[in-house]
Protein backbone atom coordinates (compact mmCIF):
# COMPACT_ATOMS: atom_id res chain seq x y z
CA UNK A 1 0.00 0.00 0.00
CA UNK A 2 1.42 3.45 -1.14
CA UNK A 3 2.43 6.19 1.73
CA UNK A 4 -0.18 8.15 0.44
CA UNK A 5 -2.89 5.78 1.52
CA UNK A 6 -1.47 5.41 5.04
CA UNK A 7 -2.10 9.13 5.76
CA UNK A 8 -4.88 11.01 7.29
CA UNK A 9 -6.28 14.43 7.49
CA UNK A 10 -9.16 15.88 9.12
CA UNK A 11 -12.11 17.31 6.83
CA UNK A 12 -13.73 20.48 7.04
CA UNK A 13 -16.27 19.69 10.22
CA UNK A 14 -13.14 18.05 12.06
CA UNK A 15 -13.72 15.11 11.43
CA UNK A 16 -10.78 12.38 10.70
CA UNK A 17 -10.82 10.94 7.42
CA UNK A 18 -8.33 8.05 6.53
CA UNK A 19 -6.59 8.70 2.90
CA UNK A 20 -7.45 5.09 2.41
CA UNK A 21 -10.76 5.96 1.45
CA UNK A 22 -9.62 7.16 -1.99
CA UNK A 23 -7.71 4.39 -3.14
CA UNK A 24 -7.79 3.52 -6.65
CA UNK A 25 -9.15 7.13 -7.42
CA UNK A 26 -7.05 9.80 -9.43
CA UNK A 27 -6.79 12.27 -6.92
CA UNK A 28 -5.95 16.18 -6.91
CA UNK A 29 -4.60 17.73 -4.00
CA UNK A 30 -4.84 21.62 -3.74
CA UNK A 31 -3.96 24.23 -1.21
CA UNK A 32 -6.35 27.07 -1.04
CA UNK A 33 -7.25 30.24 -0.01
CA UNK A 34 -10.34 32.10 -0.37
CA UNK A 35 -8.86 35.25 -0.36
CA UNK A 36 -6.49 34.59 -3.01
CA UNK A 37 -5.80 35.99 -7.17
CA UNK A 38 -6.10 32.43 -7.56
CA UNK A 39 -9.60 31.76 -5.39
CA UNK A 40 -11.85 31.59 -8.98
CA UNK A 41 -9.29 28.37 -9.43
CA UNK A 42 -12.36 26.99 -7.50
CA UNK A 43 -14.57 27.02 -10.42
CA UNK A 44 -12.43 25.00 -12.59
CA UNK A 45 -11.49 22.79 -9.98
CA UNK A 46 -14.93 21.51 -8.67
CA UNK A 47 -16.10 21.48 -13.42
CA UNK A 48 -13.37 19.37 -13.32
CA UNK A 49 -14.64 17.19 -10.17
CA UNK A 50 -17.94 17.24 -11.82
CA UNK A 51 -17.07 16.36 -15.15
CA UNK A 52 -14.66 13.50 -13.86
CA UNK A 53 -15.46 12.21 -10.61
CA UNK A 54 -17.50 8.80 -12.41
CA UNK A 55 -14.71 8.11 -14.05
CA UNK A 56 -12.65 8.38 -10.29
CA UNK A 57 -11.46 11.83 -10.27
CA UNK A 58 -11.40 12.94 -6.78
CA UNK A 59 -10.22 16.82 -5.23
CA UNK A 60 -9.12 17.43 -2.19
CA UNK A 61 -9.13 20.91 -1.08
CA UNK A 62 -6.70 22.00 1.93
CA UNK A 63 -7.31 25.54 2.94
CA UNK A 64 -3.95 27.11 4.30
CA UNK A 65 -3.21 30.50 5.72
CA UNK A 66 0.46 30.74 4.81
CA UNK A 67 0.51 32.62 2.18
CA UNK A 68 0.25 36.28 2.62
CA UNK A 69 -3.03 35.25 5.48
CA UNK A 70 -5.41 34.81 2.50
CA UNK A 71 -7.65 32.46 4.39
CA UNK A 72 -8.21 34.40 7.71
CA UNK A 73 -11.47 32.24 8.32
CA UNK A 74 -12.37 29.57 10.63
CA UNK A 75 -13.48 26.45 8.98
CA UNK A 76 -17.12 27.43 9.28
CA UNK A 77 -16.72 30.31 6.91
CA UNK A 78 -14.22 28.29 4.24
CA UNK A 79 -16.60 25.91 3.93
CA UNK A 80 -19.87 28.61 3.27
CA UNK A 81 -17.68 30.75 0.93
CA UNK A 82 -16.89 27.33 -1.08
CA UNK A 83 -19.82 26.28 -1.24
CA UNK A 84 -21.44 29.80 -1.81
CA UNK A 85 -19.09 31.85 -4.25
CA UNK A 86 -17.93 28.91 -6.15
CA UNK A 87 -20.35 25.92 -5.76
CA UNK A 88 -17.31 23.58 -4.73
CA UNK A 89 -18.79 19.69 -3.81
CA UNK A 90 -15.39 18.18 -3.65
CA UNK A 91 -13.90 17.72 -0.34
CA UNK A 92 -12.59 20.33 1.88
CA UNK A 93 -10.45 19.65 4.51
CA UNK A 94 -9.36 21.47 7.80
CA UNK A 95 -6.84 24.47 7.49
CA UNK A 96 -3.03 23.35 7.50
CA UNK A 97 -0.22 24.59 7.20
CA UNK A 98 2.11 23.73 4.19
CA UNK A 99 5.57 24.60 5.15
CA UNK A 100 7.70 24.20 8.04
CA UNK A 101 7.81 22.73 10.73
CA UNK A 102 4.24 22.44 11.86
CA UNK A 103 3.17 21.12 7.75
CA UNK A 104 0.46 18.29 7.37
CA UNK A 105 1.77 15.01 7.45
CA UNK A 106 0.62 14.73 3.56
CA UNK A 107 2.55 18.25 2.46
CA UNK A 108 5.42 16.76 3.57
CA UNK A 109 4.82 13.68 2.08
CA UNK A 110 4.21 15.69 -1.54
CA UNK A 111 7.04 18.03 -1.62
CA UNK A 112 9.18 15.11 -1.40
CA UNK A 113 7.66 13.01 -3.76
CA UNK A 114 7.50 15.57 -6.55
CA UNK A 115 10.05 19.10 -5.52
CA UNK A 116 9.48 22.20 -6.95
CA UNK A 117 11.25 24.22 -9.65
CA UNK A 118 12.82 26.03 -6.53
CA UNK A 119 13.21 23.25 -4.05
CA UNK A 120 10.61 21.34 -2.53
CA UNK A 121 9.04 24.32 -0.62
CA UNK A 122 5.58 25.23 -1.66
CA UNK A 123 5.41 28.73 -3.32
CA UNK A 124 1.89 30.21 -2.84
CA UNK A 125 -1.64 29.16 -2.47
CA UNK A 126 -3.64 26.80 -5.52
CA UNK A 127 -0.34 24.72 -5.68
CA UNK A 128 -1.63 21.27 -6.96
CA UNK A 129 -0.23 17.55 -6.89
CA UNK A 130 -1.56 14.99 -9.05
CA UNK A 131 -1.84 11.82 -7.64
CA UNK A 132 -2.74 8.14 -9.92
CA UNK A 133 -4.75 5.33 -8.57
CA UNK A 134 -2.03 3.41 -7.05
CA UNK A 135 -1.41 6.27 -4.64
CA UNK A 136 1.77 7.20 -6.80
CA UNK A 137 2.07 11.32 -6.32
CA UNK A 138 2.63 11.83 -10.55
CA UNK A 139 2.88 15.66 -11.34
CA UNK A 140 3.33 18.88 -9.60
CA UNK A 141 1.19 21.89 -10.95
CA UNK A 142 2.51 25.82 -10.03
CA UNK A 143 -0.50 27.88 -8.75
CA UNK A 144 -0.47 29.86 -11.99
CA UNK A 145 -1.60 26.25 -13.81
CA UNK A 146 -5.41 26.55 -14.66
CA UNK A 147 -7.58 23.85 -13.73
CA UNK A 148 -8.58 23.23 -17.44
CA UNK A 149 -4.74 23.22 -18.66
CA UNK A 150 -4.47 20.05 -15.69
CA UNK A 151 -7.11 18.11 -18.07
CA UNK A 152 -5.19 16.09 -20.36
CA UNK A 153 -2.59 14.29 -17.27
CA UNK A 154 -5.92 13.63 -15.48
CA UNK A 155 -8.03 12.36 -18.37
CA UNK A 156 -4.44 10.39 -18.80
CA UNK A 157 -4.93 8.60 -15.35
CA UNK A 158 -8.64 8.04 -15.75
């Protein structure tokens, strides 16, 4: 069983959710903000979900404050300005942090799978790992990548 799969994380209403639970599902992992240039990345993400998730597409959306404290909210108001502004039905997990030396469990696990251009340090929020059904982390997006330009390596792993 791939590290991935032995991780956990909790979701947006605290509660614990085992990374098992997506196994044999393309999955997307994204740090977000909701005060971000990037925030309408939501929208694409969640057509994308939509459009994808029969075929086993799964997102996962980890809110982080890092990042110039573009998500000031608790996870109370993440989850009603997801849902609200951009519709977003994909999972949403509890704020984390990213980098250093208090990063999830699973951010570590990422940056060293699959480093940056710059190391393995994430950069800024709506960074996004690509990860196939095996549990195998595959490809590293920069925040400036558009959900719809991420199509063809997931329609790839479908």
């Amino acid at each position: 069983m791939g590290e991935f799969y032995q991780l956990k994380a909790k979701d947006i209403q605290g509660k614990e959710k085992q990374l098992e639970e997506y196994k044999g599902k393309v999955v997307l992992v994204v740090n977000t903000a909701s005060e971000c240039g990037f925030t309408p990345q939501f929208e694409g993400l969640e057509k994308l979900y939509k459009e994808y998730k029969d075929e086993g597409l799964v997102v996962l959306g980890f809110p982080c404050n890092q990042f110039g404290k573009q998500e000031p909210g608790d996870e109370k108001s993440i989850a009603e300005g997801c849902m609200v502004n951009y519709g977003v039905t994909f999972p949403m997990f509890s704020k984390v942090d990213v980098n250093g030396k208090n990063a999830h469990p699973l951010f570590k696990y990422l940056k060293k799978e699959l480093g940056g251009l710059l190391g393995s340090k994430i950069k800024w929020n709506f960074t996004k790992f690509l990860i196939d059904r095996e549990g195998k982390p595959v490809k590293r997006f920069a925040p400036i990548t558009k959900p719809e330009n991420m199509e063809e390596d997931i329609k790839r792993l479908l």
